[in-house]
Structures are given as C-alpha cells and as structure tokens.
PDB file of N, CA and C in Angstrom:
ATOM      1  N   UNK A   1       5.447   0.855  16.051  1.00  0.00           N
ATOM      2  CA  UNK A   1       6.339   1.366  15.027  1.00  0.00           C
ATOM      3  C   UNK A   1       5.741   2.672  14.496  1.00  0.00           C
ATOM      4  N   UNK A   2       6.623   3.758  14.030  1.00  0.00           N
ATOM      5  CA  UNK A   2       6.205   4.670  13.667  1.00  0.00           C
ATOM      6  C   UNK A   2       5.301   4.825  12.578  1.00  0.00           C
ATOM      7  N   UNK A   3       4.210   5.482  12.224  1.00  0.00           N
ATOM      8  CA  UNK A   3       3.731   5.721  11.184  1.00  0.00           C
ATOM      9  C   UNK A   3       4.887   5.836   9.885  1.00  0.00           C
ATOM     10  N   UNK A   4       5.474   7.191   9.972  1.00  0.00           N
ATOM     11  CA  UNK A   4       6.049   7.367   8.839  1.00  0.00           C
ATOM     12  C   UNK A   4       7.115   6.343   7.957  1.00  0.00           C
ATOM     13  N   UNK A   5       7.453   5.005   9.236  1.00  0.00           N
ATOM     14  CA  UNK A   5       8.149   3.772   8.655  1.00  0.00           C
ATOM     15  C   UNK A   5       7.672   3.099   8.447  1.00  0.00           C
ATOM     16  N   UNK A   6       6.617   2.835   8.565  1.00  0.00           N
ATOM     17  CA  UNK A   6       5.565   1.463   8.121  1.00  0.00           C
ATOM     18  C   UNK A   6       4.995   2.581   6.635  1.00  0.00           C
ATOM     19  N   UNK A   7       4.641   3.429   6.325  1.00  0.00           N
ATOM     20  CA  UNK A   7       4.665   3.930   4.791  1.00  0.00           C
ATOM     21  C   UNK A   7       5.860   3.942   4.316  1.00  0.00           C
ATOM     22  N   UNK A   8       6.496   4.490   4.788  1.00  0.00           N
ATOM     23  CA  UNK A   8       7.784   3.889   3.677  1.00  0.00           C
ATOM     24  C   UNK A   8       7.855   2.597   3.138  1.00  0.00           C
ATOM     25  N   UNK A   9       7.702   1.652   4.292  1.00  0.00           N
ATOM     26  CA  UNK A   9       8.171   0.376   3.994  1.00  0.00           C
ATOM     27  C   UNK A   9       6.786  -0.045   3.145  1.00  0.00           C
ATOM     28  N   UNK A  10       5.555   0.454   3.221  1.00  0.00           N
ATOM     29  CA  UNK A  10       4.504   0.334   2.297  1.00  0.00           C
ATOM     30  C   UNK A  10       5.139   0.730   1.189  1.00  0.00           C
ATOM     31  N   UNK A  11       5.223   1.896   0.620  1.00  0.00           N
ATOM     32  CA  UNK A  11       5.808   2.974  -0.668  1.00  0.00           C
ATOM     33  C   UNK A  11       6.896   1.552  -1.260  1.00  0.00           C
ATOM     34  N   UNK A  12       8.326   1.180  -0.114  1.00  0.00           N
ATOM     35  CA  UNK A  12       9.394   0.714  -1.132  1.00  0.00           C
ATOM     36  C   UNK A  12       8.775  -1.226  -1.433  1.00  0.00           C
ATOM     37  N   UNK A  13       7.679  -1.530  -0.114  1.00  0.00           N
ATOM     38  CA  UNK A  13       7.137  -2.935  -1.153  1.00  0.00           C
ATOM     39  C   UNK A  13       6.661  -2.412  -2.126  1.00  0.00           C
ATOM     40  N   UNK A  14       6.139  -1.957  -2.213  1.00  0.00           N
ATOM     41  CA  UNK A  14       4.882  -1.584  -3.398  1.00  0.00           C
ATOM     42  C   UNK A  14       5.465  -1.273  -5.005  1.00  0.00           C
ATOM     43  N   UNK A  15       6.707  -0.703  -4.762  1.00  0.00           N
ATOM     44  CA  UNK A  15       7.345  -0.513  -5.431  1.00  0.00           C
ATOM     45  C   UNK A  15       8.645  -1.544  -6.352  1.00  0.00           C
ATOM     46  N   UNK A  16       8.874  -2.384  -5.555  1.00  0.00           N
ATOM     47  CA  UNK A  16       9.720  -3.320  -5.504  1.00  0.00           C
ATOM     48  C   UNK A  16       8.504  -4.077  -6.368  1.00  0.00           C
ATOM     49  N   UNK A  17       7.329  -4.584  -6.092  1.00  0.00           N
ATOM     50  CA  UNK A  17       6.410  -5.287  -6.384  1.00  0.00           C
ATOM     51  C   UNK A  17       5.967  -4.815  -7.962  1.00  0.00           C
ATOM     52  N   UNK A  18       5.909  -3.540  -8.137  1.00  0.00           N
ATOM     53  CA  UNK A  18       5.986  -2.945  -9.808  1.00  0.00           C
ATOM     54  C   UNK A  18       6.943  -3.581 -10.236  1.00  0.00           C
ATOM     55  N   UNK A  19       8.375  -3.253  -9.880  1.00  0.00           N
ATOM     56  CA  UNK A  19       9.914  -3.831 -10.820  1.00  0.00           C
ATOM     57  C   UNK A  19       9.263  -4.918 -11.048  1.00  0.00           C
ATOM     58  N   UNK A  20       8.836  -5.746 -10.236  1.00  0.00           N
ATOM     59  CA  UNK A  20       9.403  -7.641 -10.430  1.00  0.00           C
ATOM     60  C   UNK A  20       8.206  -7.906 -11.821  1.00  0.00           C
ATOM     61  N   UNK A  21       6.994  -7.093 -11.495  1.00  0.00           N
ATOM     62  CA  UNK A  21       5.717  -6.904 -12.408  1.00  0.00           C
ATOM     63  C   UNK A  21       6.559  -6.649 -13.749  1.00  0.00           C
ATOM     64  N   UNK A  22       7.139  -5.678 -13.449  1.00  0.00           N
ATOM     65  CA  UNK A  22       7.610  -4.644 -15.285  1.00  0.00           C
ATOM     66  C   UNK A  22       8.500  -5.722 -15.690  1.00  0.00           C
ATOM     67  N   UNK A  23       9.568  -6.671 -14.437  1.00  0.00           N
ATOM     68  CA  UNK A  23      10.556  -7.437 -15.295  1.00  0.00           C
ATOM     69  C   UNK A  23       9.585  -8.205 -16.113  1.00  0.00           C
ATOM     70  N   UNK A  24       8.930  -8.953 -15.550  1.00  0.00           N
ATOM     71  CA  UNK A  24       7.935 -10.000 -16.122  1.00  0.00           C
ATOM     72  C   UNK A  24       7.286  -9.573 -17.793  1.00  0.00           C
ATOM     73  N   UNK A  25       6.713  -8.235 -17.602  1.00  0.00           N
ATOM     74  CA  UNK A  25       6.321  -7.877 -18.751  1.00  0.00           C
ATOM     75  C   UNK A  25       7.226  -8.168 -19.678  1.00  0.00           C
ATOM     76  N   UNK A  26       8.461  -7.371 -19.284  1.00  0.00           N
ATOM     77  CA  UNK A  26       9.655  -6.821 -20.201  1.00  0.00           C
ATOM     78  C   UNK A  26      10.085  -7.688 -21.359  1.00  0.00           C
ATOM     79  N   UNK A  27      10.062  -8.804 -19.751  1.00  0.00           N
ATOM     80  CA  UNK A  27      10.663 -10.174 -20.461  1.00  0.00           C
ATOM     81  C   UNK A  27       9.837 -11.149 -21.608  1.00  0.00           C
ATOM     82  N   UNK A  28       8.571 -10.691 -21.793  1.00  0.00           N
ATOM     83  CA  UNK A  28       7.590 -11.051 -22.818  1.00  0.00           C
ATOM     84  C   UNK A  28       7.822 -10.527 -23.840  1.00  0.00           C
ATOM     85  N   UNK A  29       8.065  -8.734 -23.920  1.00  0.00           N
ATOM     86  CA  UNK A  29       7.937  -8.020 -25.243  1.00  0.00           C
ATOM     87  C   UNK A  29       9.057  -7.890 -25.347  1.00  0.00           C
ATOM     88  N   UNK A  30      10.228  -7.770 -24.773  1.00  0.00           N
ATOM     89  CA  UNK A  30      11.224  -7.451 -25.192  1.00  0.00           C
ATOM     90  C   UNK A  30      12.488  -8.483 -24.595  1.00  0.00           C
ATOM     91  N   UNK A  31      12.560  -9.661 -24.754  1.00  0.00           N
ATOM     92  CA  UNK A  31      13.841 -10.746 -24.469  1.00  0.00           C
ATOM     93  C   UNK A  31      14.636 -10.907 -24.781  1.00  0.00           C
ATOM     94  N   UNK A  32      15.125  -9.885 -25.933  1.00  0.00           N
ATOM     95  CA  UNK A  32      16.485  -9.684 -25.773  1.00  0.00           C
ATOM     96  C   UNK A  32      16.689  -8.487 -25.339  1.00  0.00           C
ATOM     97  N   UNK A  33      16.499  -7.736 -24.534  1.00  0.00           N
ATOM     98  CA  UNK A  33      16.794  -6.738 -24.246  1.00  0.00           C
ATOM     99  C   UNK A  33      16.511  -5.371 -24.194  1.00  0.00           C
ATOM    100  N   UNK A  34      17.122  -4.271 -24.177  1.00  0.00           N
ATOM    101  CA  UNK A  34      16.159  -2.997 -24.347  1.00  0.00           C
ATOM    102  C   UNK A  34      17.127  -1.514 -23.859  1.00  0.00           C
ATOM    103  N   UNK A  35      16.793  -0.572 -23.660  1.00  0.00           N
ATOM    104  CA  UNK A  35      17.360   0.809 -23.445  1.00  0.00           C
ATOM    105  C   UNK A  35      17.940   0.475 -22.074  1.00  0.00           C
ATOM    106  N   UNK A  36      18.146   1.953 -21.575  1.00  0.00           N
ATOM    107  CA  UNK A  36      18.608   2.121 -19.971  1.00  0.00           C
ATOM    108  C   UNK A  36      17.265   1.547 -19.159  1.00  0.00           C
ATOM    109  N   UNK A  37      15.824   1.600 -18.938  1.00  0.00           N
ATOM    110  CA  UNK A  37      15.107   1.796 -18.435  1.00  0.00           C
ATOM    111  C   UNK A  37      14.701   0.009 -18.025  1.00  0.00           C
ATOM    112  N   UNK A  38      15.036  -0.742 -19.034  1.00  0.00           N
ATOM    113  CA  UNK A  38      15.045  -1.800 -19.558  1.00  0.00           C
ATOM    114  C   UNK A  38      16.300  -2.761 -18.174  1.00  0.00           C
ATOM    115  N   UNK A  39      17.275  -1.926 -18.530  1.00  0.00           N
ATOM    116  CA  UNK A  39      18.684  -2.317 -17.762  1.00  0.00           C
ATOM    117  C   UNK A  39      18.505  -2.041 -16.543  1.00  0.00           C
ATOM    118  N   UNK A  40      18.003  -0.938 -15.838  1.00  0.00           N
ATOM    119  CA  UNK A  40      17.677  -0.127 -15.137  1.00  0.00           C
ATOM    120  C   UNK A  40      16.795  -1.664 -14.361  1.00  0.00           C
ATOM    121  N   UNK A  41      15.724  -1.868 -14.853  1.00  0.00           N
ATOM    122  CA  UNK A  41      14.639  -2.683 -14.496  1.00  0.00           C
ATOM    123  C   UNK A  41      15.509  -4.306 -13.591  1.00  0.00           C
ATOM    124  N   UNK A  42      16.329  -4.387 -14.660  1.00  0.00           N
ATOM    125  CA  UNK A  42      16.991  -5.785 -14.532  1.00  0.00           C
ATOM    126  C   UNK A  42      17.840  -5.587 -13.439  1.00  0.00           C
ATOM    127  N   UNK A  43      18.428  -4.789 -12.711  1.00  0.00           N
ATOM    128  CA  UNK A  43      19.045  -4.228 -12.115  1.00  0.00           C
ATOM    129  C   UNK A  43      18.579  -3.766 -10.647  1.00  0.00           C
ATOM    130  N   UNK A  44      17.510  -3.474 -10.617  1.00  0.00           N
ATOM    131  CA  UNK A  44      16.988  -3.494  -9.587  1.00  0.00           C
ATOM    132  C   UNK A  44      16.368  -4.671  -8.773  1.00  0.00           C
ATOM    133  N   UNK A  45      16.087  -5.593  -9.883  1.00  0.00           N
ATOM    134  CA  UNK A  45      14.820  -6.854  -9.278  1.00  0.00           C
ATOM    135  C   UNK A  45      16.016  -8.139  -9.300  1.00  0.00           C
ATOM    136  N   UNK A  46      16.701  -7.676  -9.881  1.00  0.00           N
ATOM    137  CA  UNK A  46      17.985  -9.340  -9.885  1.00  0.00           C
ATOM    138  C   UNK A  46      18.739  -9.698  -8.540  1.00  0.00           C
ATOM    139  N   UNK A  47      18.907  -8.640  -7.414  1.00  0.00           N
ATOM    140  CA  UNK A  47      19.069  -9.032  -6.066  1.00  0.00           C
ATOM    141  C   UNK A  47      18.331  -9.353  -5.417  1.00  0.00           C
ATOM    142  N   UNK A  48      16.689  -9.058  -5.602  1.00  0.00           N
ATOM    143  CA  UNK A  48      15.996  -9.731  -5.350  1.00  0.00           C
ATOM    144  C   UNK A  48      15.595 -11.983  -6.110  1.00  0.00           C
ATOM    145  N   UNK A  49      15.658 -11.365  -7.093  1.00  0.00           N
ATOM    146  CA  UNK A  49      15.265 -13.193  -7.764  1.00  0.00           C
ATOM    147  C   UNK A  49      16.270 -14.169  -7.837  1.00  0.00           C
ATOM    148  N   UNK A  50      17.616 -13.383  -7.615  1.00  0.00           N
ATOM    149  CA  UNK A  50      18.904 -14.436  -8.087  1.00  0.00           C
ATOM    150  C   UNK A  50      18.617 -15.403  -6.740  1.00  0.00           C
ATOM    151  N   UNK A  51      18.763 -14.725  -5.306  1.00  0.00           N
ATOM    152  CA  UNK A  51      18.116 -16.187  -4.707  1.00  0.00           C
ATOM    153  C   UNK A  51      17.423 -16.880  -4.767  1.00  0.00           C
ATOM    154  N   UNK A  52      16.250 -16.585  -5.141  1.00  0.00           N
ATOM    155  CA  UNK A  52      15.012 -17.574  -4.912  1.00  0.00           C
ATOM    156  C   UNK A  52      15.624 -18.383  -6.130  1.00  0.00           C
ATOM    157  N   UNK A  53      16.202 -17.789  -7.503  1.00  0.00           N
ATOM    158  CA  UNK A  53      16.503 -18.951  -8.614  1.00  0.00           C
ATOM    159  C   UNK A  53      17.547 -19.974  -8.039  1.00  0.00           C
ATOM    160  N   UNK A  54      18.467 -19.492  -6.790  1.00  0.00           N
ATOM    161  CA  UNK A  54      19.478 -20.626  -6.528  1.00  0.00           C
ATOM    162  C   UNK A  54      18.160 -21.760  -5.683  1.00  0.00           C
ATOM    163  N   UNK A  55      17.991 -21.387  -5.111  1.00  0.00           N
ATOM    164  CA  UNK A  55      16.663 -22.368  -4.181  1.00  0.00           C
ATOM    165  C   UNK A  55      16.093 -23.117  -4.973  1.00  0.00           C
ATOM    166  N   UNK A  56      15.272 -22.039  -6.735  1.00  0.00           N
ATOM    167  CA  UNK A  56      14.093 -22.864  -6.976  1.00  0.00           C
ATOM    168  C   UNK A  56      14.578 -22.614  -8.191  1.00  0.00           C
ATOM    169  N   UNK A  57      15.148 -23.252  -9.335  1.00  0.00           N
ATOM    170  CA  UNK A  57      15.999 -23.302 -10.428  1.00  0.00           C
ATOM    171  C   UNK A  57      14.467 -23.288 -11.809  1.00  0.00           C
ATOM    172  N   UNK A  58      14.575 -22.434 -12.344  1.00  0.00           N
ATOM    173  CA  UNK A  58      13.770 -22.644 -13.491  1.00  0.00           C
ATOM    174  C   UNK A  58      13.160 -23.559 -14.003  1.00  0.00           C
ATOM    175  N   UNK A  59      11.814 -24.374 -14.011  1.00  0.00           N
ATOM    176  CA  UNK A  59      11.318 -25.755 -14.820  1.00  0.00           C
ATOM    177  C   UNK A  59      10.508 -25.436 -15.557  1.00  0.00           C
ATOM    178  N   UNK A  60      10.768 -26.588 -16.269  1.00  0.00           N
ATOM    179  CA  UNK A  60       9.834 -26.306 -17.812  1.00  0.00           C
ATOM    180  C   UNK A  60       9.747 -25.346 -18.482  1.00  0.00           C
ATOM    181  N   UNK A  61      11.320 -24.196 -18.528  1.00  0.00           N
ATOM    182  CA  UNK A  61      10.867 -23.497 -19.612  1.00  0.00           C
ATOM    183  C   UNK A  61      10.335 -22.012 -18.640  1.00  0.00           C
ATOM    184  N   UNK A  62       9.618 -22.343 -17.324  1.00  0.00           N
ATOM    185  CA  UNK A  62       9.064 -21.339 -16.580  1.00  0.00           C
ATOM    186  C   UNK A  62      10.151 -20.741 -15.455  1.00  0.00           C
ATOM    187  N   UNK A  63       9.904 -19.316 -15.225  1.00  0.00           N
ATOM    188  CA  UNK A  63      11.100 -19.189 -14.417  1.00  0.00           C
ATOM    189  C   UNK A  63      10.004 -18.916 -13.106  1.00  0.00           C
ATOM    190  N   UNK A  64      10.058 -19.245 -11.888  1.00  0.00           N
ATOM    191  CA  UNK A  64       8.902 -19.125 -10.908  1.00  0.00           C
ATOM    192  C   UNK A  64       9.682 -17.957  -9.629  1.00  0.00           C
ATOM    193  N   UNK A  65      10.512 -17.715 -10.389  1.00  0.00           N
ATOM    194  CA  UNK A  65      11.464 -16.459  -9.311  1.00  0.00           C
ATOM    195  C   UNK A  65      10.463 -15.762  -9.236  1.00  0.00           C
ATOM    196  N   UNK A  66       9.804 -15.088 -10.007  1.00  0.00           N
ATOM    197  CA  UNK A  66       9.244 -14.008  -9.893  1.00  0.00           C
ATOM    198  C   UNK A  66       7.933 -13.987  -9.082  1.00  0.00           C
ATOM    199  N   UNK A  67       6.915 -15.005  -9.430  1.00  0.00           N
ATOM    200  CA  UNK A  67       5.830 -15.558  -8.608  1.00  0.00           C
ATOM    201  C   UNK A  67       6.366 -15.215  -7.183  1.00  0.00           C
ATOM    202  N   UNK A  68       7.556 -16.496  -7.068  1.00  0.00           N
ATOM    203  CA  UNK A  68       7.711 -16.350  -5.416  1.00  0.00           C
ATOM    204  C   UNK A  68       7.910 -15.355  -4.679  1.00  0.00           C
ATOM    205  N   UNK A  69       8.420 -14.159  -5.167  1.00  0.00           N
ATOM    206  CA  UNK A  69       9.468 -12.478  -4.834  1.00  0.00           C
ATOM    207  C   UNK A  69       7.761 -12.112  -4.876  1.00  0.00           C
ATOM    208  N   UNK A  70       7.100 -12.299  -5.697  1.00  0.00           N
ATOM    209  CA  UNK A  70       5.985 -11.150  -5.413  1.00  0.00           C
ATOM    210  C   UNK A  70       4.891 -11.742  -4.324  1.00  0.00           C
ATOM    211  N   UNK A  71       4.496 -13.469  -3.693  1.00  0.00           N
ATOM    212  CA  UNK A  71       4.208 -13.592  -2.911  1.00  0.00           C
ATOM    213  C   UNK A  71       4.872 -13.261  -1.343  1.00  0.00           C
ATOM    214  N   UNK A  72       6.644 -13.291  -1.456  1.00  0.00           N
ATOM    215  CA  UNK A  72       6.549 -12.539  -0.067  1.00  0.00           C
ATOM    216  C   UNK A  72       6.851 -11.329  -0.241  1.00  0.00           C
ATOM    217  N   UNK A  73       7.018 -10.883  -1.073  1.00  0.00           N
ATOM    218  CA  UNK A  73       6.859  -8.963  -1.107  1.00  0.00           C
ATOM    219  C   UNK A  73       5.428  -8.918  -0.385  1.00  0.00           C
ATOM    220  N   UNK A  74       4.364  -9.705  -1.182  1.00  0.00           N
ATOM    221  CA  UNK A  74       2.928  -9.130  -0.704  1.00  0.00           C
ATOM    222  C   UNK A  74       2.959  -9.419   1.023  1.00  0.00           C
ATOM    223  N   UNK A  75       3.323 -10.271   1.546  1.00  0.00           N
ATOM    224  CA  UNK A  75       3.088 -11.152   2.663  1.00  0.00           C
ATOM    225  C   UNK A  75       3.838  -9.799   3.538  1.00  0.00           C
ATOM    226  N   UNK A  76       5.018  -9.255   3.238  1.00  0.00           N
ATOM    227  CA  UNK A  76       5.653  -8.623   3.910  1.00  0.00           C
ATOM    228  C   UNK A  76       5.343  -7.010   3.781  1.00  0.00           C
ATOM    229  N   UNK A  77       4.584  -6.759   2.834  1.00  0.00           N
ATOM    230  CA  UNK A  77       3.525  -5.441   3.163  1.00  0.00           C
ATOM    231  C   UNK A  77       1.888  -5.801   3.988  1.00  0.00           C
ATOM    232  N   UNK A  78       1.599  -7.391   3.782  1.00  0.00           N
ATOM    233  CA  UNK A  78       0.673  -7.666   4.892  1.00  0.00           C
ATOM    234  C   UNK A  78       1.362  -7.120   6.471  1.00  0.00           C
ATOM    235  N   UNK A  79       2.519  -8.039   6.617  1.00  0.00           N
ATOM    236  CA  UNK A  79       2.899  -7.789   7.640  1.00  0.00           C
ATOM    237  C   UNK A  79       3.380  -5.933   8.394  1.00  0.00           C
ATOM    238  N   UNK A  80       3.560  -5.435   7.519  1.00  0.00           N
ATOM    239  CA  UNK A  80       3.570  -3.946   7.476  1.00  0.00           C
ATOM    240  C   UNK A  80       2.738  -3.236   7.845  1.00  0.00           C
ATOM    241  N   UNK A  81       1.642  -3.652   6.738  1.00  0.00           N
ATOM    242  CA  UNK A  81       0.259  -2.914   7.264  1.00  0.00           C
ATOM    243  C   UNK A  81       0.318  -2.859   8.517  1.00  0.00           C
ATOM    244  N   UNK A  82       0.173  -4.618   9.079  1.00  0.00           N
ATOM    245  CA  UNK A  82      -0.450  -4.831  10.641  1.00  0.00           C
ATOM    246  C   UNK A  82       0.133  -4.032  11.446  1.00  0.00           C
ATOM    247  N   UNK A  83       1.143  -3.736  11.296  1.00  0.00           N
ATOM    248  CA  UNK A  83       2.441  -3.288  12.316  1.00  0.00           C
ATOM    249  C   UNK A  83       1.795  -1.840  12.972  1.00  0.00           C
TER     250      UNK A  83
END
C-alpha cells in the first residue's frame, strides 16, 4: 500500500481517536451541552458510537461506546502502521 495512504489513514485514526477523547471530556464538564465546537464534536463521533451503543447499550450509569470506538480505532491504526 502506498505510503501516502497508510498516513492518511494514520492522520484520520488519530484524529477520529481525539473526537471520541474530547466527546468524553465534554461530556464531564459540560452535559448539557455547549457552542458550535461542542455540536461540532457530537457530530462527528455519533456515527461512529451510535453502533456500538445498539450492540452494547449503556450499564450502570456508564456509557462503554466510547472505550470500545477507541480500542478498535487503536487496533485499526495498529493495523495501518503494519501495512
């Protein structure tokens, strides 16, 4: 595979892997909500987590979407690297 597509696809995990990070924060300091940047955030990472939440439904209070999205984000810039 080409160099310049295996960095990309490095650059947009890596990146994808911040959102799901910043939702997480967001969602600590700010739960109800927030500006464009805020919306912006939710917006990007919710096509990512809305599946894993149909699969793995929120318990106890914990939502584990996010855990799971950032273990195969990582797994799938492992697999990148190798490439």
């Amino acid at each position: 595979m080409p160099l310049v597509i295996v960095n990309f696809l490095e650059l947009l995990i890596s990146a994808l892997m911040l959102l799901v990070l910043a939702r997480v924060v967001v969602s600590w300091l700010a739960p109800t909500g927030g500006g464009g940047l805020v919306a912006f955030i939710y917006q990007a990472t919710e096509p990512i987590l809305a599946p894993i939440r149909r699969v793995v439904p929120p318990s106890g209070g914990l939502d584990w979407a996010p855990l799971i999205a950032m273990l195969v984000l990582g797994f799938l810039l492992r697999l990148a690297v190798r490439l």
